[in-house]
N, C-alpha and C. Protein backbone atom coordinates (compact mmCIF):
# COMPACT_ATOMS: atom_id res chain seq x y z
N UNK A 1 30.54 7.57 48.17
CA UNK A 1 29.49 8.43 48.70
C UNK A 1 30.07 9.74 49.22
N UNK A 2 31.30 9.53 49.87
CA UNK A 2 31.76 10.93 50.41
C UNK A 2 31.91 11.44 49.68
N UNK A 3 32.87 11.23 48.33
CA UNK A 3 33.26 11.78 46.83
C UNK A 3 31.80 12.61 46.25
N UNK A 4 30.45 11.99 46.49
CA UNK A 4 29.37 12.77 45.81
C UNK A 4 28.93 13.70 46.52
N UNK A 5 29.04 13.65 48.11
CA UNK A 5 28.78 14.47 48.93
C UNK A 5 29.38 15.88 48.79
N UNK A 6 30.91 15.59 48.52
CA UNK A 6 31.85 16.54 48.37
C UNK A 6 31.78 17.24 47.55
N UNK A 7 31.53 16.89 46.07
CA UNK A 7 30.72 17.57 44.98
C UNK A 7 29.95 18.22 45.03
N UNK A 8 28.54 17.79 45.58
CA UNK A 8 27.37 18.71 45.39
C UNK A 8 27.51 20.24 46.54
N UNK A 9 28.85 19.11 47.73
CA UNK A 9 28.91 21.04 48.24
C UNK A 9 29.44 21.81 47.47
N UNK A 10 30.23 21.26 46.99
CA UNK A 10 31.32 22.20 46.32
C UNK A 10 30.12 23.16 44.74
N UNK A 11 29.26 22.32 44.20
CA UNK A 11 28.39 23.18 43.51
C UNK A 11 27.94 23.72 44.16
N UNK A 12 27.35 23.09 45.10
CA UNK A 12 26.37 24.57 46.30
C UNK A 12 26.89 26.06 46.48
N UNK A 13 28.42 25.61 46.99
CA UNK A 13 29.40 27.36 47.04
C UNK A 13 29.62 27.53 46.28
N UNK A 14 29.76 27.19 45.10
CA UNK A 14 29.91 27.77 43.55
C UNK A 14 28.71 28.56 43.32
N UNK A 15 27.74 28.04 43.30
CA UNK A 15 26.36 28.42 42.57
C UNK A 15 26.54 30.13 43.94
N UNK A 16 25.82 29.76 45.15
CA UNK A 16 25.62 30.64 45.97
C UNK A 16 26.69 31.79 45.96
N UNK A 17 28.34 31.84 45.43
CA UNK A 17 29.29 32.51 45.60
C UNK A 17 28.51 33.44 44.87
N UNK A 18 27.90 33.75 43.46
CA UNK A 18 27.16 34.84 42.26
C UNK A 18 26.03 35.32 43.34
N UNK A 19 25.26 35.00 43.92
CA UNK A 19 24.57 35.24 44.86
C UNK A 19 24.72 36.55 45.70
N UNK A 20 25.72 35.54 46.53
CA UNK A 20 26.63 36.79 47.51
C UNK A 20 27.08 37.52 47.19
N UNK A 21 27.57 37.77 45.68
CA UNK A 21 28.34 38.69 45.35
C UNK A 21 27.98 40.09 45.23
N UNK A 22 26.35 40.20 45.32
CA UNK A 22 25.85 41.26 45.45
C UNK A 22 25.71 42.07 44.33
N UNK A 23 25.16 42.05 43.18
CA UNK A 23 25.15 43.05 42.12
C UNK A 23 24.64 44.70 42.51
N UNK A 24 25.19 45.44 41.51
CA UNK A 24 25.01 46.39 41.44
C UNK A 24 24.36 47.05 40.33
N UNK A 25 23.75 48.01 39.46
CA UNK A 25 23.22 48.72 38.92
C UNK A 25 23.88 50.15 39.09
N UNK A 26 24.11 50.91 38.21
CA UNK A 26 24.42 52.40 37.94
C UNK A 26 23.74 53.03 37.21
N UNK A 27 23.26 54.40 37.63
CA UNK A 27 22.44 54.92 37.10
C UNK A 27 23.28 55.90 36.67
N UNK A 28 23.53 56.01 34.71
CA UNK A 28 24.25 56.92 34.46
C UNK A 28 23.94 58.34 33.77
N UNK A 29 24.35 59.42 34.16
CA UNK A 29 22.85 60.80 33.32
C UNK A 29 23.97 61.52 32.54
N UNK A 30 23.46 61.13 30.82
CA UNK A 30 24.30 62.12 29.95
C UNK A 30 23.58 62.55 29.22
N UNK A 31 23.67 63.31 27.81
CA UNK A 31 22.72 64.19 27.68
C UNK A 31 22.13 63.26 26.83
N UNK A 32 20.61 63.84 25.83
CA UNK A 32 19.81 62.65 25.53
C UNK A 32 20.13 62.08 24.27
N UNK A 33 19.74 61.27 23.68
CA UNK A 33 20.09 60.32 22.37
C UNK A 33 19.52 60.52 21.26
N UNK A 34 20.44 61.11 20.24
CA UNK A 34 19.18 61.60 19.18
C UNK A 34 20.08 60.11 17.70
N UNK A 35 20.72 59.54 18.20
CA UNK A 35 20.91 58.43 17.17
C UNK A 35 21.31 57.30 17.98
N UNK A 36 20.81 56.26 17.29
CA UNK A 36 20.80 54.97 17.98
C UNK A 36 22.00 53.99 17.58
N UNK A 37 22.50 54.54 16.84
CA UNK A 37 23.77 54.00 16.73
C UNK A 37 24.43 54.21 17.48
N UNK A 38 24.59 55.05 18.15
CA UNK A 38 25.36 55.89 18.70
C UNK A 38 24.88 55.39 20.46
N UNK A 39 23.88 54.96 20.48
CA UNK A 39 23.64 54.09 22.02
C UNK A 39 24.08 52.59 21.91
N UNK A 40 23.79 52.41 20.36
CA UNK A 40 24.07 50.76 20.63
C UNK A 40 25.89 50.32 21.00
N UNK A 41 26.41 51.56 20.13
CA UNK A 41 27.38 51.70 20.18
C UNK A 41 28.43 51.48 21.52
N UNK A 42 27.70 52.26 22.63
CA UNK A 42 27.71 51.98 24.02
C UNK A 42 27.33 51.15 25.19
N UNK A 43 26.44 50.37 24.27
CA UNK A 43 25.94 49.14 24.85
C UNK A 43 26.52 47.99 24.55
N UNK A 44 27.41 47.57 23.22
CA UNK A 44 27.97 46.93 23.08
C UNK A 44 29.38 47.14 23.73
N UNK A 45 29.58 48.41 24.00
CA UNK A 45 30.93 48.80 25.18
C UNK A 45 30.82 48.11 26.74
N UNK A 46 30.11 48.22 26.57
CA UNK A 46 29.48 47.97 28.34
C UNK A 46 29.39 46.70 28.16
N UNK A 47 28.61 46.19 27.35
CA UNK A 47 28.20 44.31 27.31
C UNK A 47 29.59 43.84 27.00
N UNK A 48 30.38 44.21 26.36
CA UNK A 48 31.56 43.48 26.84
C UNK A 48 32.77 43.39 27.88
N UNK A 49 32.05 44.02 28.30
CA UNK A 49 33.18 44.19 29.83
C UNK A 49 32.35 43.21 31.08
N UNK A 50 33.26 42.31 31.48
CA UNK A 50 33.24 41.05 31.82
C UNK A 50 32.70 41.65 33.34
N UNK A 51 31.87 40.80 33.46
CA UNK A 51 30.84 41.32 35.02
C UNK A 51 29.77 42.20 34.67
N UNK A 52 29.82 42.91 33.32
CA UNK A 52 28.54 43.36 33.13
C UNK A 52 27.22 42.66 32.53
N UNK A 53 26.67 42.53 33.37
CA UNK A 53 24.65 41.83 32.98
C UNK A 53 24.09 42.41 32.05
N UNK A 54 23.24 43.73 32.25
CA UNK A 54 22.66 44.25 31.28
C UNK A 54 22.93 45.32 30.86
N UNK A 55 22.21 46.51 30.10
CA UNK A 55 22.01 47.68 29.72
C UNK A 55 20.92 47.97 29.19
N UNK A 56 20.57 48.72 29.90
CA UNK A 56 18.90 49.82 29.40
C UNK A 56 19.55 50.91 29.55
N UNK A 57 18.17 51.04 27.91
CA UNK A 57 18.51 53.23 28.00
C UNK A 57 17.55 53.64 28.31
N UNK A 58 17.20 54.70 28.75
CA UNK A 58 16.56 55.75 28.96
C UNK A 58 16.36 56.91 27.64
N UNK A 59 15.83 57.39 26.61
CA UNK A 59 15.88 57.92 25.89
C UNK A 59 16.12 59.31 26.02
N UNK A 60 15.79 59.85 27.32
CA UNK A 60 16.14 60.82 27.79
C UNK A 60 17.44 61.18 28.39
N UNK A 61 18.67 60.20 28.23
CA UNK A 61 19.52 60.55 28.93
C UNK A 61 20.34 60.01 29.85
N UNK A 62 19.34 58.78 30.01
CA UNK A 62 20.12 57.47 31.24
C UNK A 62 20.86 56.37 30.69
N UNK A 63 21.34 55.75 31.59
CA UNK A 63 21.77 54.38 31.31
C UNK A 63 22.13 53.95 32.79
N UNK A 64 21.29 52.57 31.95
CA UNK A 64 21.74 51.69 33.70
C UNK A 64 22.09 50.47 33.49
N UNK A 65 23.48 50.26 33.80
CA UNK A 65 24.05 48.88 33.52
C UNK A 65 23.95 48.40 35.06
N UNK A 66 23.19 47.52 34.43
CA UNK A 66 23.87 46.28 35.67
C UNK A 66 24.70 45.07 35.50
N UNK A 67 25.39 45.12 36.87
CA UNK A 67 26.71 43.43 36.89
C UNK A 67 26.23 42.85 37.85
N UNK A 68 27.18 42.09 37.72
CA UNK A 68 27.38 40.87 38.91
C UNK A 68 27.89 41.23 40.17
N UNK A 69 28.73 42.40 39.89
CA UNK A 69 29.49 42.57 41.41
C UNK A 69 30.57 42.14 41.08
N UNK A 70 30.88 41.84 40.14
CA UNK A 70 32.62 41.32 40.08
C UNK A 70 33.54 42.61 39.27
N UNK A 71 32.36 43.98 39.12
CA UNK A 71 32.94 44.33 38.57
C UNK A 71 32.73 45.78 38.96
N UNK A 72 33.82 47.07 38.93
CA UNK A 72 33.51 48.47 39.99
C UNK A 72 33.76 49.31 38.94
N UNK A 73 32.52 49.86 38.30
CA UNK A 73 32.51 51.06 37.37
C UNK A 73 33.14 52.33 38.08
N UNK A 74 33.99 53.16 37.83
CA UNK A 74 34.52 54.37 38.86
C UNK A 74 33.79 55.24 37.56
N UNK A 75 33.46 56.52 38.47
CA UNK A 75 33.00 57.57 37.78
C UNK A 75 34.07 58.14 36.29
N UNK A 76 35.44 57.87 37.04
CA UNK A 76 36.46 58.27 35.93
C UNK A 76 36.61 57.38 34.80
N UNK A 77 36.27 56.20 35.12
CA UNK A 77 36.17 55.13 33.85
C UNK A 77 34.95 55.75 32.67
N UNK A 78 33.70 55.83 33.60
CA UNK A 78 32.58 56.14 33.11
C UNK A 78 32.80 57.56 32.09
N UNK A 79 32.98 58.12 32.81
CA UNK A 79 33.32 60.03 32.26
C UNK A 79 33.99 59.59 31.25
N UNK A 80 35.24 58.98 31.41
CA UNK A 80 36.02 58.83 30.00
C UNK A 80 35.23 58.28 28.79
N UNK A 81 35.02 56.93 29.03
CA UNK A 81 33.80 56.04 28.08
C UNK A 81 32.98 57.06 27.35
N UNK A 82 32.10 57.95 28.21
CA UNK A 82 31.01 58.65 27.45
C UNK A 82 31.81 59.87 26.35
N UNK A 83 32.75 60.69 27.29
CA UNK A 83 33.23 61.67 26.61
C UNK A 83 34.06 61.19 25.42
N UNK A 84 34.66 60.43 25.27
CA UNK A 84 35.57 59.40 24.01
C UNK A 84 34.25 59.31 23.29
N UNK A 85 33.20 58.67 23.72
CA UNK A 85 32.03 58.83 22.48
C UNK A 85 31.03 59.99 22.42
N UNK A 86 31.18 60.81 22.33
CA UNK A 86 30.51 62.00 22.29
C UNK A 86 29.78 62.42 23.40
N UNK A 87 29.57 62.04 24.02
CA UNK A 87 28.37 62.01 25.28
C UNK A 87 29.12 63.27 26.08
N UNK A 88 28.32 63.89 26.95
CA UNK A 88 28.29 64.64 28.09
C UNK A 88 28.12 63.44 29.20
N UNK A 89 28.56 63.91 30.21
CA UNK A 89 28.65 62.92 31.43
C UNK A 89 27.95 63.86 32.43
N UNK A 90 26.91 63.22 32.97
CA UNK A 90 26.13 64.51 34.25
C UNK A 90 26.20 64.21 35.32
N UNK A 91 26.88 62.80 35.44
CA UNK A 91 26.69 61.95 36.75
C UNK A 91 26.33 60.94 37.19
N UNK A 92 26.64 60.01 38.20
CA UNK A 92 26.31 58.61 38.47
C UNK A 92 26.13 58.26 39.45
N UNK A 93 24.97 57.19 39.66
CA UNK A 93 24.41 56.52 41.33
C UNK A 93 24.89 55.43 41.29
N UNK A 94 25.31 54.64 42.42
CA UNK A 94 25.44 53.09 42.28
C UNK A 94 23.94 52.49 43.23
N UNK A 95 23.68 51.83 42.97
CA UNK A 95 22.86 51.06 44.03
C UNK A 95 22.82 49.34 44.02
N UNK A 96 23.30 48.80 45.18
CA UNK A 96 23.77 47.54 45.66
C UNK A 96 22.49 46.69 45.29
N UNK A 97 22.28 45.48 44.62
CA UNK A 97 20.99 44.98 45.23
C UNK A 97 21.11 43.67 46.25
């Protein structure tokens, strides 16, 4: 019985640790998208980098990935990413949720 007890805490702080971890969202502004290859292209950049959740575009110009929190986009990562693929880089928000 203690052995099952000990388990289900131990899932409890497992499960709740993603929780706490606090995700984030970035709101990223480059200039707008006139081929979609060329976004998916960047979305499959982003979706594979480990801690990242989603990606939406904005057709006008945005992108907002969100993670888990396990993972810290720096503006200089970002800038590089876009400018390596053609993009203009205009700037970026983080917001915690």
């Amino acid at each position: 019985m203690k052995r099952l007890k000990f388990l289900v805490t131990a899932l409890v702080i497992t499960a709740s640790a993603n929780v706490w971890a606090g995700g984030k969202t970035y709101t990223i502004r480059t200039n707008s998208f006139d081929c979609d290859y060329c976004v998916y292209d960047l979305e499959e950049k982003f979706l594979k980098m480990k801690g990242v959740k989603d990606f939406e575009v904005d057709i006008d110009g945005l992108l907002f990935v969100k993670t888990d929190g396990s993972v810290n986009l720096t503006e200089a990562y970002v800038k590089k990413m876009l400018l390596d693929n053609g993009f203009d880089y205009k700037g970026m928000t983080v917001k915690t949720e």
